[in-house]
C-alpha atoms as a PDB file:
ATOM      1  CA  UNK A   1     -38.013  -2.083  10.969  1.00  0.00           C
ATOM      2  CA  UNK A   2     -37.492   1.360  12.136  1.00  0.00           C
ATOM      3  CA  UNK A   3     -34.231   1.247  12.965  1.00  0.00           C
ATOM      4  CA  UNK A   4     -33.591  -0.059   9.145  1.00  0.00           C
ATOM      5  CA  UNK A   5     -36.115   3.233   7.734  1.00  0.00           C
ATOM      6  CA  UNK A   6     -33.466   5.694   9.484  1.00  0.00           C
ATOM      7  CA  UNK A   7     -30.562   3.684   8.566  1.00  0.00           C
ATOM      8  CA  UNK A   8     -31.899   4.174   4.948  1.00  0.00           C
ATOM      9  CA  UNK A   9     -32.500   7.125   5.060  1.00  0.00           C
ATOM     10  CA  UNK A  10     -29.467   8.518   6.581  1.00  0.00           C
ATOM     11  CA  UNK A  11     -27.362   6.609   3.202  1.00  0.00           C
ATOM     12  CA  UNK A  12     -30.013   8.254   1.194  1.00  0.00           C
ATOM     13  CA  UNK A  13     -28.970  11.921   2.233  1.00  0.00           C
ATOM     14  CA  UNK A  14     -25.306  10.704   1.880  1.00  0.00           C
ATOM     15  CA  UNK A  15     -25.402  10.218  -1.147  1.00  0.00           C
ATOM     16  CA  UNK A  16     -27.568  12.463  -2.772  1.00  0.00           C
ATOM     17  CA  UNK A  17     -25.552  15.292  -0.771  1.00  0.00           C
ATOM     18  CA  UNK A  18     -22.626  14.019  -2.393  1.00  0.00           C
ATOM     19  CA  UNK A  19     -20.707  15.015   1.698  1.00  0.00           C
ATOM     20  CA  UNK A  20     -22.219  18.416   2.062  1.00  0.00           C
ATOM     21  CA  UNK A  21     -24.022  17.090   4.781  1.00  0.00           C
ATOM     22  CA  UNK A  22     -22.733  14.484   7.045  1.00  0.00           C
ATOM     23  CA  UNK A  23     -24.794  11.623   8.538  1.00  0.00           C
ATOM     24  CA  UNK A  24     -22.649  13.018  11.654  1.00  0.00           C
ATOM     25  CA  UNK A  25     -24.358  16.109  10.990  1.00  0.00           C
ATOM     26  CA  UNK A  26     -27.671  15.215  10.526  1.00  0.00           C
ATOM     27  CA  UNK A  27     -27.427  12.375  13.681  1.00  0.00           C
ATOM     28  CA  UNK A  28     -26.513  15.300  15.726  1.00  0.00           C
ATOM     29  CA  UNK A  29     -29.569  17.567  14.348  1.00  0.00           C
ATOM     30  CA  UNK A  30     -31.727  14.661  15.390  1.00  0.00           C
ATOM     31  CA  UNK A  31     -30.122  13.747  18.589  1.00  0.00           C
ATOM     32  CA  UNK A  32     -31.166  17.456  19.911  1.00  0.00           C
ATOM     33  CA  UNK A  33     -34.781  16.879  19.205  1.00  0.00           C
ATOM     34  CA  UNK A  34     -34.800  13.358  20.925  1.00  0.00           C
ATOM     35  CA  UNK A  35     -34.979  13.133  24.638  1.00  0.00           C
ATOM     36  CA  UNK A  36     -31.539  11.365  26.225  1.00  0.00           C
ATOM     37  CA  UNK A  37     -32.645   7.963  27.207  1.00  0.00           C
ATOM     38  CA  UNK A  38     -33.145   7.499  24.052  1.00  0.00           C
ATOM     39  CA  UNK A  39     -29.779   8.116  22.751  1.00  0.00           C
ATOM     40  CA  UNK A  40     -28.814   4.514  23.277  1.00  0.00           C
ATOM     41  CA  UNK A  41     -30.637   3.282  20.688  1.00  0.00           C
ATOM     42  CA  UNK A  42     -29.025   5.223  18.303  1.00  0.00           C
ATOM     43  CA  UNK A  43     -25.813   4.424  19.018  1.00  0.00           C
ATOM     44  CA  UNK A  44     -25.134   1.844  16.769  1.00  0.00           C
ATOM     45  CA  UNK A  45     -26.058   3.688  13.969  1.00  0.00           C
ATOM     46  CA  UNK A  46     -24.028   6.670  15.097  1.00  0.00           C
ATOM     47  CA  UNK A  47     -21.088   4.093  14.829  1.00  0.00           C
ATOM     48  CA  UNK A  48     -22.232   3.225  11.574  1.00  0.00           C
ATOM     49  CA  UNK A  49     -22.392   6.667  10.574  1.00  0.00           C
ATOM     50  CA  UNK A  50     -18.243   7.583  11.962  1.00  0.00           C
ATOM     51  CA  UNK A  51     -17.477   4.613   9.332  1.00  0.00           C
ATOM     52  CA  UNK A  52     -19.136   6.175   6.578  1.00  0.00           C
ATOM     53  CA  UNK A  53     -17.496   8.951   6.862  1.00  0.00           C
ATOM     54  CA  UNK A  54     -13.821   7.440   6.901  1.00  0.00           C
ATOM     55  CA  UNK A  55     -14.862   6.338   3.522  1.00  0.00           C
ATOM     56  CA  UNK A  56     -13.721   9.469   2.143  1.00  0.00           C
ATOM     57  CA  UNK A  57     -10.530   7.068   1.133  1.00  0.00           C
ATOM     58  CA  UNK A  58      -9.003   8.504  -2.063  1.00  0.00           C
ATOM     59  CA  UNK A  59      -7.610   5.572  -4.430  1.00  0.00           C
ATOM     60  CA  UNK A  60      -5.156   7.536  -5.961  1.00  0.00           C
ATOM     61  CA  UNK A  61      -3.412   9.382  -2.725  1.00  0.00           C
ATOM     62  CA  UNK A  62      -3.671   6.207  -1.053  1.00  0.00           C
ATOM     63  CA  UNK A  63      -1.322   4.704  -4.245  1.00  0.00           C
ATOM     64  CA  UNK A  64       0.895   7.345  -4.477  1.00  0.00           C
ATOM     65  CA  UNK A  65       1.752   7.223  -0.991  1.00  0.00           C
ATOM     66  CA  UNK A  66       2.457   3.805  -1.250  1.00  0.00           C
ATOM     67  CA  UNK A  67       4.965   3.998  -4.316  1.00  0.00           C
ATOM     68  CA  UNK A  68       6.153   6.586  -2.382  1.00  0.00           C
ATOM     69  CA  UNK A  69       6.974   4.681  -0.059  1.00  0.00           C
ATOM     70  CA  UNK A  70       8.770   1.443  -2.646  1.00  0.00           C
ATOM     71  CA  UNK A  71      10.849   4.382  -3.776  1.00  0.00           C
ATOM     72  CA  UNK A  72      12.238   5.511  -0.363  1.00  0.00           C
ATOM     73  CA  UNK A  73      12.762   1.559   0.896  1.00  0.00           C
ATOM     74  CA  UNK A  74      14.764   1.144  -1.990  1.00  0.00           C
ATOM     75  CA  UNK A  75      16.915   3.918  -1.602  1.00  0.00           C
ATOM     76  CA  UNK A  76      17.166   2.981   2.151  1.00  0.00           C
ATOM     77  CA  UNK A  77      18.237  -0.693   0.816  1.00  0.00           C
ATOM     78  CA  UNK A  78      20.845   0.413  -1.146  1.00  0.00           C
ATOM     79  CA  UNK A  79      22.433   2.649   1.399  1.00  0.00           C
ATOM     80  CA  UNK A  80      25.026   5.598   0.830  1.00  0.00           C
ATOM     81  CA  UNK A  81      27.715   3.270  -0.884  1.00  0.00           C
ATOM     82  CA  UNK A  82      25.272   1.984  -4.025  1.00  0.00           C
ATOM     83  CA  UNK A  83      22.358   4.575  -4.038  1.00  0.00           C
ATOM     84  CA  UNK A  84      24.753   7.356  -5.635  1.00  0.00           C
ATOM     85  CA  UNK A  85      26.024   4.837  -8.867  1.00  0.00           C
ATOM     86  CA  UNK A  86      22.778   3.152  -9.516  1.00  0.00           C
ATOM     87  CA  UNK A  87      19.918   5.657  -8.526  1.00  0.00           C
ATOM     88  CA  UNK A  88      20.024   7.675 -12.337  1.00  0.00           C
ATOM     89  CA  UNK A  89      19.032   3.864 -13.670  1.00  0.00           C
ATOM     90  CA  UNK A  90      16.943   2.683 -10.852  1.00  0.00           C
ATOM     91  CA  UNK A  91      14.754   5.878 -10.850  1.00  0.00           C
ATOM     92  CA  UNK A  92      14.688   5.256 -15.098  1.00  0.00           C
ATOM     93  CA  UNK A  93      14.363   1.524 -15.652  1.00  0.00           C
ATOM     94  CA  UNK A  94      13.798   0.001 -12.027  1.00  0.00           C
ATOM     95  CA  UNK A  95      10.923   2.304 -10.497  1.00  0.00           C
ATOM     96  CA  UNK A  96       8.628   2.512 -13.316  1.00  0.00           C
ATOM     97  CA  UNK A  97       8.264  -1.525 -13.659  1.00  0.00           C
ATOM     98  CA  UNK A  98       8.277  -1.874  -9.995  1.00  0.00           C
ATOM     99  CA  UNK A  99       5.073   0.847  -9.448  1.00  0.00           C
ATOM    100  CA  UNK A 100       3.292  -0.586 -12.655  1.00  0.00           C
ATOM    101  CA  UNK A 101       3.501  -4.204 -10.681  1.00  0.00           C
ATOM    102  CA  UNK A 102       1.967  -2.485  -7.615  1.00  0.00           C
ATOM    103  CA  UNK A 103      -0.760  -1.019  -9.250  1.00  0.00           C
ATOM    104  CA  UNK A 104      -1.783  -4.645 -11.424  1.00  0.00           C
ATOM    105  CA  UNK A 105      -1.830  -5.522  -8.332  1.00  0.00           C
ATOM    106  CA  UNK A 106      -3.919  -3.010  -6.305  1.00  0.00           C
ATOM    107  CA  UNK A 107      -6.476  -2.952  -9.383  1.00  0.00           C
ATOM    108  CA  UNK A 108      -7.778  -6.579  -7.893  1.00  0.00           C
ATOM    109  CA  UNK A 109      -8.186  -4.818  -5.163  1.00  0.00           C
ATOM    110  CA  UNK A 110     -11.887  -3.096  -4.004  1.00  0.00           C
ATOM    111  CA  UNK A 111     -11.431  -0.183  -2.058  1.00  0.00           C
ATOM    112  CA  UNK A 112     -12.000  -1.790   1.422  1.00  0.00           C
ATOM    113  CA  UNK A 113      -9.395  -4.364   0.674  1.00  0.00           C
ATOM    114  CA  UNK A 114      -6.781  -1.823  -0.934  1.00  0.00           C
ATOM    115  CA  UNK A 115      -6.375   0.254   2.163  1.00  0.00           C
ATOM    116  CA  UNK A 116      -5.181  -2.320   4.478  1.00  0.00           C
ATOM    117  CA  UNK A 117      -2.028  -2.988   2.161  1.00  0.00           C
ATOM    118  CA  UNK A 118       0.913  -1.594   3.916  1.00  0.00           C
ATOM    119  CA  UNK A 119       4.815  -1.579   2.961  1.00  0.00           C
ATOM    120  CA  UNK A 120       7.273  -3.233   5.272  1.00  0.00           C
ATOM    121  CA  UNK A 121       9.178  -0.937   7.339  1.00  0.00           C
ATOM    122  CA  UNK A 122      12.894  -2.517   7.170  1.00  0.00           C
ATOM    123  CA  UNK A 123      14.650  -3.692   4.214  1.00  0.00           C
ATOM    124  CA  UNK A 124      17.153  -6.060   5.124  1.00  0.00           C
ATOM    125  CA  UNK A 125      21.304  -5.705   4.735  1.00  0.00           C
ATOM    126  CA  UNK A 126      23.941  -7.680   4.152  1.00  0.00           C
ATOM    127  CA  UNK A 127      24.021  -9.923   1.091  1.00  0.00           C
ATOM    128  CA  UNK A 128      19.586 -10.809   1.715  1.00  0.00           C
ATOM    129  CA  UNK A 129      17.606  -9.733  -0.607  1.00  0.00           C
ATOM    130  CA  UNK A 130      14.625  -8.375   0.108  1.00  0.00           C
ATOM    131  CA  UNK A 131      13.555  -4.521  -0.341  1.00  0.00           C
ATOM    132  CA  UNK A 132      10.084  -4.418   1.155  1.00  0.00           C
ATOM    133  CA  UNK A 133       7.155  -6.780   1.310  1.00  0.00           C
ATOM    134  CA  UNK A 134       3.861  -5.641   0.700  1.00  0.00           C
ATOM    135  CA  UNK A 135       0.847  -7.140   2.703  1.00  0.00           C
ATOM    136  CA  UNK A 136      -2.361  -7.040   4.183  1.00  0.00           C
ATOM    137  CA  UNK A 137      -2.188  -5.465   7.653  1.00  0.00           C
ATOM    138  CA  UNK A 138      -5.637  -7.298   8.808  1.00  0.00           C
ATOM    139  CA  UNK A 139      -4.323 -10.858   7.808  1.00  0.00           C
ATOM    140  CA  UNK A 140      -0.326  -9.847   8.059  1.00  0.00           C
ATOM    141  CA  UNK A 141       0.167 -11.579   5.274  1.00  0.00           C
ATOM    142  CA  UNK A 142       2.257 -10.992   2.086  1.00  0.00           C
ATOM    143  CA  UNK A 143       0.907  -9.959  -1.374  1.00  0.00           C
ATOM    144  CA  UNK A 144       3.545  -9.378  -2.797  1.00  0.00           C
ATOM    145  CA  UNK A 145       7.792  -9.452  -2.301  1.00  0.00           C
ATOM    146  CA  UNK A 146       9.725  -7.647  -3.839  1.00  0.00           C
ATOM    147  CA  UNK A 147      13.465  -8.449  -3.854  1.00  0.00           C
ATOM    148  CA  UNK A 148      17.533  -7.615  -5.451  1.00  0.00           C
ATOM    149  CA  UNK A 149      19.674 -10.679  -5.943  1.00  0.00           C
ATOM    150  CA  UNK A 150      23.258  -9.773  -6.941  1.00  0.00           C
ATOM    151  CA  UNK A 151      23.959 -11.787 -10.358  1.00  0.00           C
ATOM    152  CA  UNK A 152      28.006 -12.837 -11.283  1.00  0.00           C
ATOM    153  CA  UNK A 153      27.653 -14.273 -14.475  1.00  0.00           C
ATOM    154  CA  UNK A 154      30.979 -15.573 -15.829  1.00  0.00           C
ATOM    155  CA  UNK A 155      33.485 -13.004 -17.144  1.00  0.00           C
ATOM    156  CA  UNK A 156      29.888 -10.510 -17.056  1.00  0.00           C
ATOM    157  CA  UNK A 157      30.837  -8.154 -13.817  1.00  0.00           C
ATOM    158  CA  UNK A 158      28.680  -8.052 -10.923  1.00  0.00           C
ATOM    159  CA  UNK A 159      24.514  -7.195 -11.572  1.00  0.00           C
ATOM    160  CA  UNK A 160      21.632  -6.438  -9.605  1.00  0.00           C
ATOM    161  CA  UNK A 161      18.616  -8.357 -10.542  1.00  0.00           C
ATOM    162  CA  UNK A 162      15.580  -6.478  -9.256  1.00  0.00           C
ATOM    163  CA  UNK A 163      12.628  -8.952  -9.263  1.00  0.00           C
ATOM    164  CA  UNK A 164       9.362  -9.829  -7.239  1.00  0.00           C
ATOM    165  CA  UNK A 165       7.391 -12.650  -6.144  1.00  0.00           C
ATOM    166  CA  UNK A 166       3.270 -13.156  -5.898  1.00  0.00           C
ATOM    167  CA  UNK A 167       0.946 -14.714  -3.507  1.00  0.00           C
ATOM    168  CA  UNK A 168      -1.131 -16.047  -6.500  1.00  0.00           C
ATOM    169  CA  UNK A 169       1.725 -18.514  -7.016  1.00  0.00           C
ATOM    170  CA  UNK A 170       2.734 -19.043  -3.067  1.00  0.00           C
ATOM    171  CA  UNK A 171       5.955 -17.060  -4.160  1.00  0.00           C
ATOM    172  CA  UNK A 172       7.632 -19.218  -6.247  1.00  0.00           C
ATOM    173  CA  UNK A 173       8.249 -17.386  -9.919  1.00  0.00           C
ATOM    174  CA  UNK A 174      10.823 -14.976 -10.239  1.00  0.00           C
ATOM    175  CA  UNK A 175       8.258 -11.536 -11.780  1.00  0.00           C
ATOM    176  CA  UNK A 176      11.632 -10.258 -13.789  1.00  0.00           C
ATOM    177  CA  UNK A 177      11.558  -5.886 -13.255  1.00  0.00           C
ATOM    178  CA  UNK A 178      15.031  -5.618 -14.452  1.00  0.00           C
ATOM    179  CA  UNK A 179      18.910  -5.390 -14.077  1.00  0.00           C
ATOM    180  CA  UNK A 180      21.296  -2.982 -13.607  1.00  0.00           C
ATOM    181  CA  UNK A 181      25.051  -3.367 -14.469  1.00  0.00           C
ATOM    182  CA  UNK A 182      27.386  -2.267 -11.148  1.00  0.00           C
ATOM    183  CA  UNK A 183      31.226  -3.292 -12.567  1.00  0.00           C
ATOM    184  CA  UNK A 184      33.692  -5.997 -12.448  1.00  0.00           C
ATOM    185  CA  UNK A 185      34.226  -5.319  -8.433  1.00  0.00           C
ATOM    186  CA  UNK A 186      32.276  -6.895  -6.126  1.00  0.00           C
ATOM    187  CA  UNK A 187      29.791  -4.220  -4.408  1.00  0.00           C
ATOM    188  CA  UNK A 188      29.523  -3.317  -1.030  1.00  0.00           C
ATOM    189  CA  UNK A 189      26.583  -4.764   1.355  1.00  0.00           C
ATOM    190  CA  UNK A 190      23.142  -3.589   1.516  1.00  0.00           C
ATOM    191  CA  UNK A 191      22.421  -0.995   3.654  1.00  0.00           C
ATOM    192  CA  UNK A 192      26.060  -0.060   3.633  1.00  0.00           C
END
């Protein structure tokens, strides 16, 4: 029951400090005044205590970062020979649908669970078409996929169809984010 007092109390100061003082800070203020063999039972709640404070996790630099981070594996996917003809209607048309779909996404998402999404690190080349995969680093597995397929409709020129797939239906509908026209010739690989 004691144990669960000082735990208490320790949250209490937390967050009626609003940070100014740490339950670091305060642990170590009490530490001093407590002989050393008893330090051991205090270390769990010193533990406790280093989590708290990692929960200093800011939403909204955590979801920049991470469109950051779409923006630059797209770029990287479309490599030196595509970036420079699409990027003016990518950045435009492209970018803006594929953040919004992040953030739908990450607003299901409580704190705790948000920070464990990561980006993957590779796009892939060639003619595949995936850009980056975003999952859950603790389970490694996908939330969402998002992917360019290269459209030829008849007599139409060559298109890039920029689209992305959910875990809430195993990955099966095509999420449409948009197309952008490249020309009558076929275009070069990914990563090219």
């Amino acid at each position: 029951m004691n144990k669960w007092i000082r735990k208490s109390f320790f949250v209490m100061v937390s967050i009626l400090t609003f940070g100014l003082v740490t339950p670091t800070q305060l642990m170590n203020n009490v530490n001093a005044e407590k002989p050393s063999n008893q330090a051991t039972a205090s270390d769990s709640f010193v533990q406790s205590a280093n989590i708290m404070e990692e929960s200093n996790f800011d939403r909204e630099k955590f979801m920049s970062e991470l469109k950051k981070q779409a923006e630059n594996q797209s770029y990287q996917k479309f490599g030196t020979k595509i970036k420079p003809v699409i990027e003016n209607e990518f950045r435009t048309i492209i970018l803006p649908n594929i953040e919004k779909a992040i953030e739908e996404t990450a607003a299901h998402y409580p704190e705790e669970d948000l920070k464990n999404l990561s980006i993957s690190e590779q796009p892939s080349g060639g003619h595949s078409e995936k850009i980056f995969h975003i999952k859950n680093s603790l389970t490694n597995k996908d939330i969402l996929r998002f992917h360019v397929r290269r459209d030829n409709p008849p007599q139409a020129g060559h298109w890039f169809n920029f689209h992305y797939h959910s875990y809430h239906d195993d990955f099966q509908s095509h999420n449409q984010i948009g197309s952008i026209f490249w020309a009558k010739d076929t275009p070069p690989k990914w990563l090219s």
